[in-house]
Protein backbone atom coordinates (compact mmCIF):
# COMPACT_ATOMS: atom_id res chain seq x y z
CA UNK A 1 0.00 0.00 0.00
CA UNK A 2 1.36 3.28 -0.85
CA UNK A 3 2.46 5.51 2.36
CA UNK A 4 1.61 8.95 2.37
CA UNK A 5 4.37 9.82 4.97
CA UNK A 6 6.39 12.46 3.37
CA UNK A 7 4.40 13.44 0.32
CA UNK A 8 3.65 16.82 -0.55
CA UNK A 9 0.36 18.31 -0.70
CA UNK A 10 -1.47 21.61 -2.02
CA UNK A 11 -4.65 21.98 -1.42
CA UNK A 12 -6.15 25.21 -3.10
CA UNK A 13 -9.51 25.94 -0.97
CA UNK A 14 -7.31 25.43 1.96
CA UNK A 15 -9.42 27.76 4.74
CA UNK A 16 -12.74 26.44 3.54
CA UNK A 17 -14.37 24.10 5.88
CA UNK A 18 -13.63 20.82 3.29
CA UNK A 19 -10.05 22.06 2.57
CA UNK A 20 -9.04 22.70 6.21
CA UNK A 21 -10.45 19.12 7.09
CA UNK A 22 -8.75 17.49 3.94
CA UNK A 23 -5.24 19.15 5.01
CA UNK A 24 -5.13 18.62 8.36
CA UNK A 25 -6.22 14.50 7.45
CA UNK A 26 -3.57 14.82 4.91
CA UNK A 27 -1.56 15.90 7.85
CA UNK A 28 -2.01 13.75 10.16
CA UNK A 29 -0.81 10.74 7.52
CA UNK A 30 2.75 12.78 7.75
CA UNK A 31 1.93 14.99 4.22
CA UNK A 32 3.41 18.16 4.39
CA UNK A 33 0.87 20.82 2.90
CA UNK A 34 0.82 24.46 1.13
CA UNK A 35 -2.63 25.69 1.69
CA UNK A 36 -3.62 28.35 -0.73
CA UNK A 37 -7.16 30.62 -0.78
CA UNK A 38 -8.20 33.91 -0.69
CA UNK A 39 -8.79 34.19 3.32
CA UNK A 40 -5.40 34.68 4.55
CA UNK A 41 -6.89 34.76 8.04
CA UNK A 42 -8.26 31.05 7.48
CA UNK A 43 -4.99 30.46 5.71
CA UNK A 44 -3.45 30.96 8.98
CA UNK A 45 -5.17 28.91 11.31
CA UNK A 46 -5.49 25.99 9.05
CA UNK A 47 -1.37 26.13 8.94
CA UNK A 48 -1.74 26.15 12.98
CA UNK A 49 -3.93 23.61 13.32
CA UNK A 50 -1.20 21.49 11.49
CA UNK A 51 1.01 22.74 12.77
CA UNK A 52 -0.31 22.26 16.51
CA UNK A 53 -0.50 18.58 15.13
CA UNK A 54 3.08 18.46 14.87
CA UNK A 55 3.11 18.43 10.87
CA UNK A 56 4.64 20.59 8.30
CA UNK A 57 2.83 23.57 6.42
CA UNK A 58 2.83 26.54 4.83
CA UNK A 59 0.54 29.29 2.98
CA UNK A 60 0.20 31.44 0.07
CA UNK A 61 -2.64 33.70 0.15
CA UNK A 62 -4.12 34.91 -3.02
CA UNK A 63 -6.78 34.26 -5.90
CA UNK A 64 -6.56 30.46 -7.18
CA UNK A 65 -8.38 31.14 -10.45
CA UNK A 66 -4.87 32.92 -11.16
CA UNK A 67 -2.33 30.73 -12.70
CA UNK A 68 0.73 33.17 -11.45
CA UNK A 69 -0.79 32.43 -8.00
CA UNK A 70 -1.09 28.58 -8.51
CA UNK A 71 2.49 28.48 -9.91
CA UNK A 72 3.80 30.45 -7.08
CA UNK A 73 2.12 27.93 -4.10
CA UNK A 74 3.38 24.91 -6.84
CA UNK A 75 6.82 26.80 -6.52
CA UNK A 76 6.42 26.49 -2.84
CA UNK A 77 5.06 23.20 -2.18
CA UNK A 78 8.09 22.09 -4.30
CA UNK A 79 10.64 24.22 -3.04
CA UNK A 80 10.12 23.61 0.69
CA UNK A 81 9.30 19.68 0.95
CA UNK A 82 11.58 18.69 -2.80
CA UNK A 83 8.35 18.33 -5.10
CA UNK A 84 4.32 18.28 -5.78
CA UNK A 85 2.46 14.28 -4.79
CA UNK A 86 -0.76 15.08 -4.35
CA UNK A 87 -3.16 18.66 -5.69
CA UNK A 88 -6.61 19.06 -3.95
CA UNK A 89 -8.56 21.82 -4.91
CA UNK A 90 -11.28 22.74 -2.32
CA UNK A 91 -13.36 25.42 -3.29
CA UNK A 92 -16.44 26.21 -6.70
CA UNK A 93 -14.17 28.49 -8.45
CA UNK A 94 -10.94 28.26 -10.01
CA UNK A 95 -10.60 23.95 -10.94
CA UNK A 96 -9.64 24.63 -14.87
CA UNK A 97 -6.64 26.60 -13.40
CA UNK A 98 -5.70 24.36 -11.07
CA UNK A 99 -5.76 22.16 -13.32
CA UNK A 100 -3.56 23.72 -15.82
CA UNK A 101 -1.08 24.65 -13.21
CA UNK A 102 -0.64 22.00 -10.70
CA UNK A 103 -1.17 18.34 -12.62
CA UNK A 104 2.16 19.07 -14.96
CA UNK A 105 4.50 19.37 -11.74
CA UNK A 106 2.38 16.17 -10.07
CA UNK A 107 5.02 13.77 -9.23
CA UNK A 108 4.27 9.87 -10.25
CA UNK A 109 2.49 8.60 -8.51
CA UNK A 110 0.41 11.25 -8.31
CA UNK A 111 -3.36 12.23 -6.92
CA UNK A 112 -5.17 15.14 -8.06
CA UNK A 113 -8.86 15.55 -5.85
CA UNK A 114 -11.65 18.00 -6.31
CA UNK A 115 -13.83 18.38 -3.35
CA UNK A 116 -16.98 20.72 -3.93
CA UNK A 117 -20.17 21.55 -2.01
CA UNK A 118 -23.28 22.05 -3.61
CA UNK A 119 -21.64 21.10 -7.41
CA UNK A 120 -23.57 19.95 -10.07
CA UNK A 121 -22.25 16.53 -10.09
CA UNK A 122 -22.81 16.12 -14.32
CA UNK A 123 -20.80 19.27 -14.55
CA UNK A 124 -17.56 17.88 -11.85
CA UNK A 125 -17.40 14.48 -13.23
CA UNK A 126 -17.44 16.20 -17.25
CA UNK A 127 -14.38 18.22 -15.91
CA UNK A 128 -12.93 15.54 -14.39
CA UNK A 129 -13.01 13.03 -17.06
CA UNK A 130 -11.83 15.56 -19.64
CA UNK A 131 -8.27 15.19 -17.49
CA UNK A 132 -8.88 11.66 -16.29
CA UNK A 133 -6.86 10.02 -19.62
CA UNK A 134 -4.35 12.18 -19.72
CA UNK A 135 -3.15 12.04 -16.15
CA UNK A 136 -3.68 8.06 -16.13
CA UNK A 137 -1.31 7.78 -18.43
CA UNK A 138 1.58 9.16 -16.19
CA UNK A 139 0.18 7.64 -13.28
CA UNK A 140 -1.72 10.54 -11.69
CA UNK A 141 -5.31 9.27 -11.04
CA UNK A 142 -8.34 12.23 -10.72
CA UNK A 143 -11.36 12.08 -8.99
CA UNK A 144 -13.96 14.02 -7.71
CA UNK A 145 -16.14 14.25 -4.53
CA UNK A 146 -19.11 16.16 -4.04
CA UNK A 147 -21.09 17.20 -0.81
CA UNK A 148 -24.91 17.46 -1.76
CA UNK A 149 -27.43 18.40 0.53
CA UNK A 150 -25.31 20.97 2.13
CA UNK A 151 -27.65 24.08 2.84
CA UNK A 152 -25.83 25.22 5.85
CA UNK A 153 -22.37 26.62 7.11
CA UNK A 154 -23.10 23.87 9.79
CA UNK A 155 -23.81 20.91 7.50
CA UNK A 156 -20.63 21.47 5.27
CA UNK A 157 -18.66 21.86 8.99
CA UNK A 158 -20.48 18.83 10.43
CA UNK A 159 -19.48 16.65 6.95
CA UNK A 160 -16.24 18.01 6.23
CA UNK A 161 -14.50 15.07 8.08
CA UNK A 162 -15.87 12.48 6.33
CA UNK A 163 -14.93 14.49 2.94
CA UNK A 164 -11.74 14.86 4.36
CA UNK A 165 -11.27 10.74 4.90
CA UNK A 166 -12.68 9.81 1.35
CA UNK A 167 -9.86 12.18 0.24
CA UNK A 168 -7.05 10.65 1.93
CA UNK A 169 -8.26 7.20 0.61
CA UNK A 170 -8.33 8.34 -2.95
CA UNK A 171 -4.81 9.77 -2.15
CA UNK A 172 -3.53 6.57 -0.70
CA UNK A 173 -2.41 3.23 -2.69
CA UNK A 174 -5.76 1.34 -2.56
CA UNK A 175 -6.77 3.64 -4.96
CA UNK A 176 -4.49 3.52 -7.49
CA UNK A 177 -7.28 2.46 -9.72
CA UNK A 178 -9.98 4.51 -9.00
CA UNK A 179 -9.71 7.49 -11.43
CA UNK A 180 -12.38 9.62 -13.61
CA UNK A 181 -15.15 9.04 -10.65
CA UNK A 182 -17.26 12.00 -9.10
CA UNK A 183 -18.27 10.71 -6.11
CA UNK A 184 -21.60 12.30 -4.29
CA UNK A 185 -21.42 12.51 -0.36
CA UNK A 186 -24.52 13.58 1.31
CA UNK A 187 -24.38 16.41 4.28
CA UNK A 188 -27.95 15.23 5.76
């Protein structure tokens, strides 16, 4: 089974409720994580909360739907822990761009995860198949997972966690061949 002690991790949406969750489970496998948003407030306490944990991370706080932005936190991610495992982008906006930017530098083996609330799921898994071949091909699986049923701040809190695990399994070796899926997680 693949270990994720010592892998690299950046998960763009990282001071939304799913990202946070998915970062600091990431974390506590041993990944070391550049969290990237546009909250640099929620930035910050994500990288405590890891940090509190006793893992390793960092943040770069700016727009993700920018690709100088993305390549800056890949820049990072690579520059401070020697290279780019895993790419999780948490948050509606911005997944063409990460994307673009992040699954080029993905080391192999490599996971790339989208984790949405609300999303339509036709829409996610089109976006993720479009990339699914591609990325196969050098090893880098893609998948999706979507939190329906999420009206409230407090439903998206309550379900983050289980997100968060379903992540770290699709990041882990018993999914090595699970790619091109958008999987639906309900809140309620």
């Amino acid at each position: 089974m693949r270990s994720l002690e010592g892998q690299t991790a950046l998960v763009s949406g990282g001071g939304s409720p799913i990202g946070r969750a998915i970062a600091l489970a990431l974390s506590a496998r041993g990944v070391h994580i550049v969290v990237t948003g546009r909250d640099e407030k929620a930035l910050g306490e994500t990288v405590g909360e890891i940090a509190h944990g006793g893992g390793k991370a960092r943040h770069l706080a700016g727009d993700e739907r920018d690709p100088v932005h993305l390549g800056r936190a890949v820049d990072r991610a690579i520059e401070l822990f020697g290279g780019l495992d895993i790419a999780v982008h948490a948050d509606a906006i911005g997944v063409e761009c990460t994307f673009s930017v992040a699954s080029p530098r993905l080391r192999t083996p490599g996971r790339f995860v989208v984790a949405m609330v609300g999303a339509d799921r036709g829409v996610v898994a089109g976006v993720v198949r479009e990339h699914t071949g591609a990325l196969f091909v050098r090893g880098i699986t893609c998948n999706a997972l979507i939190l329906e049923g999420a009206a409230t701040a407090d439903a998206v809190e309550d379900a983050a966690a289980n997100v968060a695990e379903i992540a770290v399994f699709l990041c882990g070796g018993a999914a090595a061949r699970i790619t091109g899926q958008a999987i639906a997680i309900r809140a309620t």
